[in-house]
N, C-alpha and C. Protein backbone atom coordinates (compact mmCIF):
# COMPACT_ATOMS: atom_id res chain seq x y z
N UNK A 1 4.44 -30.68 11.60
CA UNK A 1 3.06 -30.76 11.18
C UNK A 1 2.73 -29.53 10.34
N UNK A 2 1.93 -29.59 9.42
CA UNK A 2 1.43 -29.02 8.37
C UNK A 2 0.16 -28.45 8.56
N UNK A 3 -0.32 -27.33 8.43
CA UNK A 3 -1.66 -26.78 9.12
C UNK A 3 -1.63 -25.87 8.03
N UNK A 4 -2.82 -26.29 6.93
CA UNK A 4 -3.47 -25.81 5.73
C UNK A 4 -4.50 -25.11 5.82
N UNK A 5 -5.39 -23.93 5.68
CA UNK A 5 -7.03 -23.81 5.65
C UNK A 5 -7.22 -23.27 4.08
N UNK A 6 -8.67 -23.65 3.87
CA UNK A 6 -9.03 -23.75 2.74
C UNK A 6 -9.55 -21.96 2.66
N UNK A 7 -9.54 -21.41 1.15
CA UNK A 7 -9.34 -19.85 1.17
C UNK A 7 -9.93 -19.86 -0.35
N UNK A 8 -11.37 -19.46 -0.60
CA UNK A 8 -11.89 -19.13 -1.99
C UNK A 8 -11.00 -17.73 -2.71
N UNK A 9 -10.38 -17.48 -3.64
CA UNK A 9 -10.10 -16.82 -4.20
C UNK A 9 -11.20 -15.94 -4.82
N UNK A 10 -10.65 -14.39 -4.46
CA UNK A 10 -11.48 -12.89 -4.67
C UNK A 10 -11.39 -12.52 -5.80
N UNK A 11 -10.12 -12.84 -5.82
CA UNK A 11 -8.97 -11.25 -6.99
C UNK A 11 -7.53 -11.48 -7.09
N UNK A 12 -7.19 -11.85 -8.60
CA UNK A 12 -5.90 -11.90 -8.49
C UNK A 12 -5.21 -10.49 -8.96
N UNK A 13 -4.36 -10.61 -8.33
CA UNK A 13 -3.43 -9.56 -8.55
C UNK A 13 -2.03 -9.75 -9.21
N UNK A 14 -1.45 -8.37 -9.51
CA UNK A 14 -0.13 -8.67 -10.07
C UNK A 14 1.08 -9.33 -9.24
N UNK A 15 2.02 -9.89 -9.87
CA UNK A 15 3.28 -10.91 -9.48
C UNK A 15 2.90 -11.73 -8.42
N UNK A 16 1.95 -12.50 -9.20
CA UNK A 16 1.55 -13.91 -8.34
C UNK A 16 0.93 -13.51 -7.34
N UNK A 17 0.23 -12.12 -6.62
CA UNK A 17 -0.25 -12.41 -5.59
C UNK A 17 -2.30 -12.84 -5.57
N UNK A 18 -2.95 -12.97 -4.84
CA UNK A 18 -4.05 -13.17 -4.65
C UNK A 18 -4.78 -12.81 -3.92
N UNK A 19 -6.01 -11.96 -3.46
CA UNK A 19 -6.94 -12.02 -2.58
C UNK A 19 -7.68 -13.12 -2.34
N UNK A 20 -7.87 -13.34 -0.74
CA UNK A 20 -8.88 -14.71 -0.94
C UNK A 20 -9.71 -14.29 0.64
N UNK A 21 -10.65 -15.43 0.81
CA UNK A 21 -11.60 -15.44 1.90
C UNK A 21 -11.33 -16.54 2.49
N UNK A 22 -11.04 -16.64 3.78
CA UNK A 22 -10.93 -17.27 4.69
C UNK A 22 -12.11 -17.19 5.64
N UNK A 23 -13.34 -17.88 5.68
CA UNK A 23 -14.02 -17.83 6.89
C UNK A 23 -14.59 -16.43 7.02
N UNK A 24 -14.41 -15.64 6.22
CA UNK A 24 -14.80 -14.07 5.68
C UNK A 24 -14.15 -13.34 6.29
N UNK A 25 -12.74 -13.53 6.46
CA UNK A 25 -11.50 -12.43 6.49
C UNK A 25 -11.01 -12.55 5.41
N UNK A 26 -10.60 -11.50 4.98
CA UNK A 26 -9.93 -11.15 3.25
C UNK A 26 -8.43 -11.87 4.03
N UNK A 27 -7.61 -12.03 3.08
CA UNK A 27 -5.99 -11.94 3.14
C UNK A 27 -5.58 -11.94 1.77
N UNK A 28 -4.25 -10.94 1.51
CA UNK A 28 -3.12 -11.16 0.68
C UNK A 28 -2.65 -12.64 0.34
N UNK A 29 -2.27 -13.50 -0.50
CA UNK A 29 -1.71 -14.73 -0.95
C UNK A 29 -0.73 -14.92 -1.65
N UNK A 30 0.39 -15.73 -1.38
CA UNK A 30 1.46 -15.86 -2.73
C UNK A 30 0.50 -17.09 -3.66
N UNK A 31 0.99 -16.90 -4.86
CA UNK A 31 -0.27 -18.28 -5.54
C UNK A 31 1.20 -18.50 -6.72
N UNK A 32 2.46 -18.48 -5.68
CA UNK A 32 3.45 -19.02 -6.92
C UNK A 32 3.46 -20.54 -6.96
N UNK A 33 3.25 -21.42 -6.27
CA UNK A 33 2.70 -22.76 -6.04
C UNK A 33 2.03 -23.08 -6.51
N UNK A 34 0.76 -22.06 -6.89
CA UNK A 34 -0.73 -22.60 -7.62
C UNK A 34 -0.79 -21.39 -8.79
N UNK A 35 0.23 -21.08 -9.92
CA UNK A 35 -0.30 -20.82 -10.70
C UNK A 35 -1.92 -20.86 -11.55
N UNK A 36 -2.11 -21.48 -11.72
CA UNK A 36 -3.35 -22.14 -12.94
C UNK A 36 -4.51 -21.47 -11.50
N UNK A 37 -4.52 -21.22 -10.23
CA UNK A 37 -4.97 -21.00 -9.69
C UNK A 37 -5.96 -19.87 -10.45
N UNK A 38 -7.09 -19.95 -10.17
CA UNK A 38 -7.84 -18.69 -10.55
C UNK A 38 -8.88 -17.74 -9.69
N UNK A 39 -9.97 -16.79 -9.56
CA UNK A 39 -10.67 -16.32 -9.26
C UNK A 39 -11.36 -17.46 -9.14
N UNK A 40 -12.77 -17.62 -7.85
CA UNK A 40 -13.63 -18.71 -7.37
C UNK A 40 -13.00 -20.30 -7.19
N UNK A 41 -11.82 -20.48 -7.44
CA UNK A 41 -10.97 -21.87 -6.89
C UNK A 41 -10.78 -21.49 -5.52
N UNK A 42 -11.02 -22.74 -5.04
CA UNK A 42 -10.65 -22.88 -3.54
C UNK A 42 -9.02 -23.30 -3.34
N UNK A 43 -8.27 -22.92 -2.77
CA UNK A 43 -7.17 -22.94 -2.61
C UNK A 43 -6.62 -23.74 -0.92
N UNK A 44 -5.57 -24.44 -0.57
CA UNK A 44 -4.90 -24.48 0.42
C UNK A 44 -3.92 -23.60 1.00
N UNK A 45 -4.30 -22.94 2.31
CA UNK A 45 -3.39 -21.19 2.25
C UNK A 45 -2.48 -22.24 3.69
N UNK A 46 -0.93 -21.82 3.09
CA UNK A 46 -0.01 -22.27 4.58
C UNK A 46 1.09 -21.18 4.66
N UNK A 47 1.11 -20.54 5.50
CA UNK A 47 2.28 -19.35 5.59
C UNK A 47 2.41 -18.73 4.39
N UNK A 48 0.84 -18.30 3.95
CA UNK A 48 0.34 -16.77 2.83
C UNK A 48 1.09 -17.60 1.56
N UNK A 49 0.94 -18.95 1.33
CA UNK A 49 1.63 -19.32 -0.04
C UNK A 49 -0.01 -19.99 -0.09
N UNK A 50 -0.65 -20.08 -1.54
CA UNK A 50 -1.47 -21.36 -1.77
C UNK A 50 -1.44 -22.43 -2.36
N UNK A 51 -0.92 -23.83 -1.79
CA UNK A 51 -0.17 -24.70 -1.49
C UNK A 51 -0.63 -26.29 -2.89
N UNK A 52 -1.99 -25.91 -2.44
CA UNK A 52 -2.79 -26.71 -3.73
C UNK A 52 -4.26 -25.92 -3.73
N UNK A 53 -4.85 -26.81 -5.36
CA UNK A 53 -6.11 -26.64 -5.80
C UNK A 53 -6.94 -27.42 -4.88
N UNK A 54 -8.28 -26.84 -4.38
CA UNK A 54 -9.14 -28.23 -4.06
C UNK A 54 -10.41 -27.97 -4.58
N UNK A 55 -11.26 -29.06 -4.40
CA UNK A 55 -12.64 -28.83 -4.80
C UNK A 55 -13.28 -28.16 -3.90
N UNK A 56 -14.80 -27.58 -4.14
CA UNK A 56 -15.47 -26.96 -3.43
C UNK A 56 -15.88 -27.62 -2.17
N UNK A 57 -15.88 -28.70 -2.62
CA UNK A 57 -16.66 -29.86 -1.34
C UNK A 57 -15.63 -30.40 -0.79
N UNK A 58 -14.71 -30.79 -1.04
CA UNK A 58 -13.60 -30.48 0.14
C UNK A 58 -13.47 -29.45 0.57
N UNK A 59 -12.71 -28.05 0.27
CA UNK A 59 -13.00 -27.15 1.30
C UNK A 59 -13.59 -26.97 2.24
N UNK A 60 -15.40 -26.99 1.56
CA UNK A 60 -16.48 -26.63 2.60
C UNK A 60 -16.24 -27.91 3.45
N UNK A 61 -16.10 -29.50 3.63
CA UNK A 61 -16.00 -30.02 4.85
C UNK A 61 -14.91 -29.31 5.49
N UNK A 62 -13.91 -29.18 5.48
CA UNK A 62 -12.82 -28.83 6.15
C UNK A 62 -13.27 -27.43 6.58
N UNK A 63 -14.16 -26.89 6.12
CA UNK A 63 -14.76 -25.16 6.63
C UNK A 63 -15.84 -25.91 7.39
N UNK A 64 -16.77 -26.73 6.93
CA UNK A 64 -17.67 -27.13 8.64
C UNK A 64 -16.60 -27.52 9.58
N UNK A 65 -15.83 -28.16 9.43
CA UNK A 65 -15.11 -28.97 10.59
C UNK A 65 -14.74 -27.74 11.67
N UNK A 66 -14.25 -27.20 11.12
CA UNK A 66 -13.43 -25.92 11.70
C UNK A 66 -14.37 -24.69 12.54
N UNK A 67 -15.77 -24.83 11.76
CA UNK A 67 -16.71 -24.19 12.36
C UNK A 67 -17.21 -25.19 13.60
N UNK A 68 -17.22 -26.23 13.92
CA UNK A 68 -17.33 -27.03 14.78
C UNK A 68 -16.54 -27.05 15.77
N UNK A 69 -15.52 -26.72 16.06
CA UNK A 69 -14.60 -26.20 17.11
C UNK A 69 -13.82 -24.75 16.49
N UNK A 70 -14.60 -23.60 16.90
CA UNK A 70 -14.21 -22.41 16.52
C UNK A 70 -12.93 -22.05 17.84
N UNK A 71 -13.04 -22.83 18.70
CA UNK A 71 -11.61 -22.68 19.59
C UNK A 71 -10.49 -23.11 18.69
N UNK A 72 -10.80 -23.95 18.19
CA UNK A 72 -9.33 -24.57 17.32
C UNK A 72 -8.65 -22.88 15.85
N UNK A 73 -9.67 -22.52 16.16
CA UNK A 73 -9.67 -21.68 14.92
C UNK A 73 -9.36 -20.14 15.20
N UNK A 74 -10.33 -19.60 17.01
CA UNK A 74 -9.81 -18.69 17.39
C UNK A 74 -11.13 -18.12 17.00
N UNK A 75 -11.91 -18.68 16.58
CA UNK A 75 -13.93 -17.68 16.21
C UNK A 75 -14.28 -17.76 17.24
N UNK A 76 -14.55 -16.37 17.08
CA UNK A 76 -15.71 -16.17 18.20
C UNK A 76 -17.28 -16.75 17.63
N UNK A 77 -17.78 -16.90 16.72
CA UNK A 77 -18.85 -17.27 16.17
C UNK A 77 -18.68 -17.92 15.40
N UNK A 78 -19.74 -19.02 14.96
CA UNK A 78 -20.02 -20.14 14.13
C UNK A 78 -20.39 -19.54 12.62
C-alpha cells in the first residue's frame, strides 16, 4: 500500500530539492519525479520524493479528510 499526503510547495531549491508544507510542518523534498513542479503547486509527498502534481481542491479534500481523524495522522489538533 501506497500512503501519499498532499504538501504545498515553499521554495525550491538546488538539485531537485524542495521545501514544502505539510499540515504546517516544513519538510525537505526530492521533486525529481515532479520536475515542472513549482513554488504554490500542491504536490504528492511519499518517502521525501513528490510523486505527482495535484490540484488545490484535491489536496485540500484529502487535507480535511486527514484533519478529521488527526489519530490517523498523529495531530494533536485539528
Amino acid at each position: 500500500m501506497c500512503l501519499a499526503i498532499p504538501a504545498q510547495i515553499t521554495e525550491k531549491k538546488p538539485d531537485g530539492l524542495a521545501e514544502v508544507d505539510i499540515l504546517g510542518v516544513k519538510r525537505t523534498i526530492a521533486t525529481d519525479l515532479t520536475p515542472a513542479a513549482d513554488v504554490g503547486d500542491f504536490v504528492l509527498v511519499h518517502a521525501g520524493f513528490s510523486i505527482e502534481i495535484v490540484s488545490e481542491e484535491e489536496a485540500q479534500q484529502t487535507l480535511d479528510l486527514i484533519r478529521e481523524f488527526p489519530e490517523l495522522a498523529d495531530l494533536k489538533t485539528a
